[in-house]
C-alpha atoms as a PDB file:
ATOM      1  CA  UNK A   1     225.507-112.525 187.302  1.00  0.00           C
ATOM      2  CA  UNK A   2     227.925-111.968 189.947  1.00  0.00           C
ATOM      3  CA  UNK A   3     230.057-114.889 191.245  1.00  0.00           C
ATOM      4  CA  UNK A   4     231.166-115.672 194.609  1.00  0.00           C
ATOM      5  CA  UNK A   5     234.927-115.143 195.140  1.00  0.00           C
ATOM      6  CA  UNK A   6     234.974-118.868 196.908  1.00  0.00           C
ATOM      7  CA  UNK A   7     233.616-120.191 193.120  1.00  0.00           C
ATOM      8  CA  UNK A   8     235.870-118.027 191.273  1.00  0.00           C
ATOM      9  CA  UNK A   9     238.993-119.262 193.517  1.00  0.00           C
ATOM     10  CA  UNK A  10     237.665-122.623 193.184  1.00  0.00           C
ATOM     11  CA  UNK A  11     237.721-122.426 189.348  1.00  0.00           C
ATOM     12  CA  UNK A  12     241.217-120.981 189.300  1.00  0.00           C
ATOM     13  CA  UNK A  13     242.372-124.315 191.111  1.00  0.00           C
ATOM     14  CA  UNK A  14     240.721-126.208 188.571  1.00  0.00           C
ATOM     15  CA  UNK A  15     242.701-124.194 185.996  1.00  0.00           C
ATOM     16  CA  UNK A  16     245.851-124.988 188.170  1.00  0.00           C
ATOM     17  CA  UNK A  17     245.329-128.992 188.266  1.00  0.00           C
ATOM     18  CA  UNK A  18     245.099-128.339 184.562  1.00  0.00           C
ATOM     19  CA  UNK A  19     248.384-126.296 184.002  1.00  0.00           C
ATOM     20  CA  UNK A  20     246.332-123.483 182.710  1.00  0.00           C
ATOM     21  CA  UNK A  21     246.992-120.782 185.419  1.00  0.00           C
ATOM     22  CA  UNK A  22     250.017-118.991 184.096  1.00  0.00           C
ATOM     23  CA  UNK A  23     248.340-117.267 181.998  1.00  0.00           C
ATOM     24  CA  UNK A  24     251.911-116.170 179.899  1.00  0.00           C
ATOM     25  CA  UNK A  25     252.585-119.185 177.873  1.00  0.00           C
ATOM     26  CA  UNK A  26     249.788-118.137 175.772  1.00  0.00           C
ATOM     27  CA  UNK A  27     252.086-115.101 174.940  1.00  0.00           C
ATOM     28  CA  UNK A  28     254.217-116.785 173.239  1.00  0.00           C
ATOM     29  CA  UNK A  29     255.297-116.048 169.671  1.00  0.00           C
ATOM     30  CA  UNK A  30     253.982-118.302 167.330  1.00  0.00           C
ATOM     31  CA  UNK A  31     251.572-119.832 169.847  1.00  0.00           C
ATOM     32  CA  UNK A  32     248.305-121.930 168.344  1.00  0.00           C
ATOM     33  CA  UNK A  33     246.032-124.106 170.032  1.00  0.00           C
ATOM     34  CA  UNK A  34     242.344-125.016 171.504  1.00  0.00           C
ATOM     35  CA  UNK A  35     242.673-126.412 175.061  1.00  0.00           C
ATOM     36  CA  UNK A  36     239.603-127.806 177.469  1.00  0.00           C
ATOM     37  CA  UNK A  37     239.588-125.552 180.667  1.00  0.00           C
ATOM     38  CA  UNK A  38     239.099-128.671 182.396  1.00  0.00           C
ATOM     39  CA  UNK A  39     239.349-132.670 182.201  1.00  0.00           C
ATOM     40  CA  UNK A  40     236.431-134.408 184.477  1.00  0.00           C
ATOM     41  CA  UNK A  41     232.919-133.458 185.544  1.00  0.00           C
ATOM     42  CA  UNK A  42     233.275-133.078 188.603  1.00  0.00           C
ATOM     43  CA  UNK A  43     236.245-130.606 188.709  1.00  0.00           C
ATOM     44  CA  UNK A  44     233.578-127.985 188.148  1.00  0.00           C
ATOM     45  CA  UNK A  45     230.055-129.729 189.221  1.00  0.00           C
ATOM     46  CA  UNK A  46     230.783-127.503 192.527  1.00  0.00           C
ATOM     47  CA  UNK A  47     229.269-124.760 190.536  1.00  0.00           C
ATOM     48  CA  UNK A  48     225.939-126.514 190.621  1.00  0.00           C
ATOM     49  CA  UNK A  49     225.638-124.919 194.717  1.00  0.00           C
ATOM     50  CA  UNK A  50     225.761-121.381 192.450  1.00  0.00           C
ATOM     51  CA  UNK A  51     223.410-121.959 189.943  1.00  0.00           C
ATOM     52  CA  UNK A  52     222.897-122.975 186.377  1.00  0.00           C
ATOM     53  CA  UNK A  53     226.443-124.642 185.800  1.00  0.00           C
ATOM     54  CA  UNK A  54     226.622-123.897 181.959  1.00  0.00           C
ATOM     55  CA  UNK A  55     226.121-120.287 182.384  1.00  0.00           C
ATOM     56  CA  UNK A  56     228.818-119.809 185.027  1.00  0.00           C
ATOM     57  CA  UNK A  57     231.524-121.511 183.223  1.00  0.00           C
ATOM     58  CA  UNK A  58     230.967-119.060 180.204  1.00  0.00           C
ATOM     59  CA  UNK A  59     231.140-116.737 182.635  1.00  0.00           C
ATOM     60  CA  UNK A  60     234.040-117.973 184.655  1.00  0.00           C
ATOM     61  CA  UNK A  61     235.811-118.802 180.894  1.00  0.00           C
ATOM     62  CA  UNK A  62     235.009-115.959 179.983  1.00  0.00           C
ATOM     63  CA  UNK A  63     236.715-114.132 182.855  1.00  0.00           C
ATOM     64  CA  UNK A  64     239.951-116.284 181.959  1.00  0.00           C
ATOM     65  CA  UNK A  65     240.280-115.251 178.363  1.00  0.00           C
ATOM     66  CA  UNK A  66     239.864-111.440 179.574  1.00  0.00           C
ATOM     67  CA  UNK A  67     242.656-112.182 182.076  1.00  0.00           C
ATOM     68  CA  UNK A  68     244.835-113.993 178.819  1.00  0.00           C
ATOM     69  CA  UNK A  69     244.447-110.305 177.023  1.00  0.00           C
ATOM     70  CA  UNK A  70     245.226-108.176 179.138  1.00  0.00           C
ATOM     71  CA  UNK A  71     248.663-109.451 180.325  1.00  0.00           C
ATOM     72  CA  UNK A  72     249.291-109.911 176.658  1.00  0.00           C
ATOM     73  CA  UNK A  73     252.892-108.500 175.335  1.00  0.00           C
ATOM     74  CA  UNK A  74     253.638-109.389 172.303  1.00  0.00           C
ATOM     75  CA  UNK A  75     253.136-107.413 169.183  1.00  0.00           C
ATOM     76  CA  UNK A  76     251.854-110.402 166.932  1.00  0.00           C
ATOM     77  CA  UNK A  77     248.276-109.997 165.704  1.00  0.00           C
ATOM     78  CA  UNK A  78     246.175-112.491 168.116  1.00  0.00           C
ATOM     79  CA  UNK A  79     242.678-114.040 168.012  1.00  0.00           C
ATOM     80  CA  UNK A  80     241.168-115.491 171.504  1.00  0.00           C
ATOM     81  CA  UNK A  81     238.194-116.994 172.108  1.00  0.00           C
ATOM     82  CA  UNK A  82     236.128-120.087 173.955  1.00  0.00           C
ATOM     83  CA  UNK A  83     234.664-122.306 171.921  1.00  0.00           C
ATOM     84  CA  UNK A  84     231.813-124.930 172.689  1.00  0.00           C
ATOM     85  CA  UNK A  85     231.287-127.763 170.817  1.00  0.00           C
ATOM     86  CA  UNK A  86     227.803-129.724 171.204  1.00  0.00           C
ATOM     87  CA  UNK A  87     228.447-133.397 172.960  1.00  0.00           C
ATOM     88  CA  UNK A  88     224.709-134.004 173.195  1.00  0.00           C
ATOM     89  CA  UNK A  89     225.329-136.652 176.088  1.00  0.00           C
ATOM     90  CA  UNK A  90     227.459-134.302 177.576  1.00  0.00           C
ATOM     91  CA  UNK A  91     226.460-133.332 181.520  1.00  0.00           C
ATOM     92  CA  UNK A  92     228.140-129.628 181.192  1.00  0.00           C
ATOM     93  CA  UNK A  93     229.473-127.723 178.447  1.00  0.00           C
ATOM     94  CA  UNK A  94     233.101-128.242 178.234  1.00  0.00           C
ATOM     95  CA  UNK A  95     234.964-124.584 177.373  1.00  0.00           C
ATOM     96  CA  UNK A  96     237.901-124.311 175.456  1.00  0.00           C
ATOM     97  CA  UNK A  97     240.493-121.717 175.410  1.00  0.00           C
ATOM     98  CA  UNK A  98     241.218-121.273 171.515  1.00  0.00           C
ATOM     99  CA  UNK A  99     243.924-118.974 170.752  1.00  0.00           C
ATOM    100  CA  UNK A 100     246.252-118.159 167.834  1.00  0.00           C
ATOM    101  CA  UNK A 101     249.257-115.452 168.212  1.00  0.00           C
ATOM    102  CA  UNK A 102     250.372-114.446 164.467  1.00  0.00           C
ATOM    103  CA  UNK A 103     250.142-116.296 161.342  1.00  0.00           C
ATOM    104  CA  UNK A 104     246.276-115.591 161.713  1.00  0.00           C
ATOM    105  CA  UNK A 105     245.435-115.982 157.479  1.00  0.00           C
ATOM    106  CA  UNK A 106     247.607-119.035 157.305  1.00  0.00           C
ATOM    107  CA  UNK A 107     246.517-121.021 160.360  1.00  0.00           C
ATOM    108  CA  UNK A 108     243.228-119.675 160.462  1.00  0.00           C
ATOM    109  CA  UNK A 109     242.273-119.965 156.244  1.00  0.00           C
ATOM    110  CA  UNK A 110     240.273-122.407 156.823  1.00  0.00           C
ATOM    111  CA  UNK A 111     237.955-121.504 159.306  1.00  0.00           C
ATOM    112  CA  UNK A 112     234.354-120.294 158.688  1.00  0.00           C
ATOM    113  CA  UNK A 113     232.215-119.145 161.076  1.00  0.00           C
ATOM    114  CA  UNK A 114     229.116-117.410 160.691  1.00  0.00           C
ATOM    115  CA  UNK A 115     226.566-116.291 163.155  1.00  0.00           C
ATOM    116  CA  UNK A 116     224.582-118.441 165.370  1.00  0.00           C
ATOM    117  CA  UNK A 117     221.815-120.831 163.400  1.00  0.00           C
ATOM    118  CA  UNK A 118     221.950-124.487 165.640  1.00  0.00           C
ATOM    119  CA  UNK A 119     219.804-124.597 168.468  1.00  0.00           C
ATOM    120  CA  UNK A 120     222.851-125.679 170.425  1.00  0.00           C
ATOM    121  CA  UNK A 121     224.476-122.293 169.067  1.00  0.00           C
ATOM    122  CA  UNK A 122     221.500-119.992 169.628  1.00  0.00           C
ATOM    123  CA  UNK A 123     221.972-121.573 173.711  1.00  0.00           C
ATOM    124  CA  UNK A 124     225.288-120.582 173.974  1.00  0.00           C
ATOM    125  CA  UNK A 125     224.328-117.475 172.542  1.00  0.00           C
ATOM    126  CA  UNK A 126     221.552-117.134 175.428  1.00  0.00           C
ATOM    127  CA  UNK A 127     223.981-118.199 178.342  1.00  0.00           C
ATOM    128  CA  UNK A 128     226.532-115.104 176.578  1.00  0.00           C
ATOM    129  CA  UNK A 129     223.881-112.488 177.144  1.00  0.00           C
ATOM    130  CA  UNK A 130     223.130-113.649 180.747  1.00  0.00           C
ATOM    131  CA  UNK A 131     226.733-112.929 181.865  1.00  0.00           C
ATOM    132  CA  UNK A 132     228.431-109.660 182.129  1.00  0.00           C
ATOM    133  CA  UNK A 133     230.663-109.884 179.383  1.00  0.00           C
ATOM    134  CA  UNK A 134     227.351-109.681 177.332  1.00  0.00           C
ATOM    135  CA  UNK A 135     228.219-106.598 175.910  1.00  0.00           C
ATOM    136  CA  UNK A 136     232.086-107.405 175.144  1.00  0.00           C
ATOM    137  CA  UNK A 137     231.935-110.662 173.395  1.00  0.00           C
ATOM    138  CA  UNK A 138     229.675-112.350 170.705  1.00  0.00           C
ATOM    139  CA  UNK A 139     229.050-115.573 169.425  1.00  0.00           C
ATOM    140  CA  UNK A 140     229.934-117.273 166.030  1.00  0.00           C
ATOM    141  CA  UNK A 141     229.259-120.974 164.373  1.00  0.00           C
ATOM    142  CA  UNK A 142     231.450-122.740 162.641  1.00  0.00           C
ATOM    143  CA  UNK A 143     230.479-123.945 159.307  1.00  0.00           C
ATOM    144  CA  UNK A 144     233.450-126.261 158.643  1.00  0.00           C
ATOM    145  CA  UNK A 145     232.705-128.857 161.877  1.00  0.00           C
ATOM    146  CA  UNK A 146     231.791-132.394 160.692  1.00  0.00           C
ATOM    147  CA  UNK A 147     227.994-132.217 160.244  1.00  0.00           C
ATOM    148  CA  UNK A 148     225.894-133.057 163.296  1.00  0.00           C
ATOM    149  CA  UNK A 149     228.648-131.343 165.653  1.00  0.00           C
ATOM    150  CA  UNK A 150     228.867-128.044 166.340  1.00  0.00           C
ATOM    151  CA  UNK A 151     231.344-125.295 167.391  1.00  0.00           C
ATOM    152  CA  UNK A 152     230.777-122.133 168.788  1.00  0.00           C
ATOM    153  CA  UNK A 153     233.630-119.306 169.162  1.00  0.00           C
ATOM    154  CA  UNK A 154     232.717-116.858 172.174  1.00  0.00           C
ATOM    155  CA  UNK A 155     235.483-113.729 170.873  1.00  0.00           C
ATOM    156  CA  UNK A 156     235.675-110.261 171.474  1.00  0.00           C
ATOM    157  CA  UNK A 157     232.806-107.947 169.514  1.00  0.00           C
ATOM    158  CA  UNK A 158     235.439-105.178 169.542  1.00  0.00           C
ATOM    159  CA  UNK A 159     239.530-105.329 169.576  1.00  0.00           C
ATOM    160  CA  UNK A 160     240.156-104.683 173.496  1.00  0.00           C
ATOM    161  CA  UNK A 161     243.888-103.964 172.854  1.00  0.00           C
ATOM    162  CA  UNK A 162     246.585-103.013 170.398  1.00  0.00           C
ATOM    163  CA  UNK A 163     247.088-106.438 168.101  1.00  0.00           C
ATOM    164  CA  UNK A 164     244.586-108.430 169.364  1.00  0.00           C
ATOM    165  CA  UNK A 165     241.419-109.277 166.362  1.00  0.00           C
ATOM    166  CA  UNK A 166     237.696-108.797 167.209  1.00  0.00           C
ATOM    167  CA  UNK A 167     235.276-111.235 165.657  1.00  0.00           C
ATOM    168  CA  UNK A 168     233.955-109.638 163.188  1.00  0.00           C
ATOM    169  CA  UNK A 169     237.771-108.539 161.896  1.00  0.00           C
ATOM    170  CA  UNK A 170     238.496-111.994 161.665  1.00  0.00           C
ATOM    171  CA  UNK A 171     235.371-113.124 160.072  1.00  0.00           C
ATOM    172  CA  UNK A 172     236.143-109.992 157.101  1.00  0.00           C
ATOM    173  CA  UNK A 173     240.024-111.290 157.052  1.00  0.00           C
ATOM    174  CA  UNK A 174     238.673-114.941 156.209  1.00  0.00           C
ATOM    175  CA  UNK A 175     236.336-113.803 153.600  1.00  0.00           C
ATOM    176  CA  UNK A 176     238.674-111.420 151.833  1.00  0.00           C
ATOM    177  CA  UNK A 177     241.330-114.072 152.057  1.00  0.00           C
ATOM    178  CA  UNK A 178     239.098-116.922 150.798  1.00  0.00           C
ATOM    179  CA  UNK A 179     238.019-114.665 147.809  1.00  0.00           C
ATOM    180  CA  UNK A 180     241.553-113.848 146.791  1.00  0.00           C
ATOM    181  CA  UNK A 181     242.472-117.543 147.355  1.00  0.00           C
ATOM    182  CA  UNK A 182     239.881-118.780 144.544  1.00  0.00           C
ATOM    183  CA  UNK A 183     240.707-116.195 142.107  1.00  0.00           C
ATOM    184  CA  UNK A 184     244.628-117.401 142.096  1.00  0.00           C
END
């Protein structure tokens, strides 16, 4: 899907009123957090003139966490994603920028993800292949969200850069980690 340059400049102000834009403090050492990419509905219900307003924000959110890689620095092993979580009453899917710059089997142990199984994760999953960055990211669930709510991580299928953790890495890191944790 190819988005206009007007909606793509519109969703970078949106990032702006949110303090998201400088895309460096995520470079950080030591940095580890999940932040909404925006705050209110209608910040991005502009995206309804473009068409289906779920699929461009993966897109769009998408597009941000590439831009977050590749004017990454430091030397600390990273995992980036979106995540999604399911508010059923909610009007748009709210993306998150989740990201977590060294540390990654001590502030990540507990996390469990697994591939897609919800109907609200198989969507997302949908949405994923109808952008370009099909090919580059896939989707995960996470096992360990209260039941009745889920979360889905949107992360890279292969490492795009020196230090930075593809999915399926991370998912193999947990495992190996958890299975060395229970035999202490």
């Amino acid at each position: 899907m190819t988005i206009p340059l007007d909606a793509k400049e519109r969703f970078e102000a949106v990032l702006r009123e949110e303090d998201l834009a400088d895309r460096s403090v995520f470079d950080a050492p030591g940095f580890f957090d999940e932040l909404p990419l925006y705050s209110r509905y209608r910040q991005v219900s502009f995206l309804g003139r473009y068409g289906n307003v779920n699929e461009l924000l993966l897109e769009l959110s998408l597009g941000y966490l590439q831009s977050i890689v590749e004017r990454r620095r430091s030397n600390a092993a990273c995992f980036a994603a979106i995540t999604v979580l399911d508010h059923h009453d909610a009007e748009f899917l709210v993306p998150h920028i989740f990201l977590c710059n060294g540390w990654l089997n001590r502030r990540l142990k507990r996390l469990r993800l697994r591939p897609p199984t919800s109907s609200f994760a198989k969507s997302v999953g949908q949405f994923l292949r109808r952008t370009h960055f099909s090919s580059e990211f896939a989707a995960a669930q996470d096992r360990i969200t209260p039941p009745g709510d889920v979360r889905v991580f949107l992360a890279h299928r292969h490492a795009p850069g020196k230090h930075i953790v593809a999915l399926a890495s991370l998912v193999q890191m947990l495992a190996a980690a958890s299975r060395v944790a229970s035999v202490d």
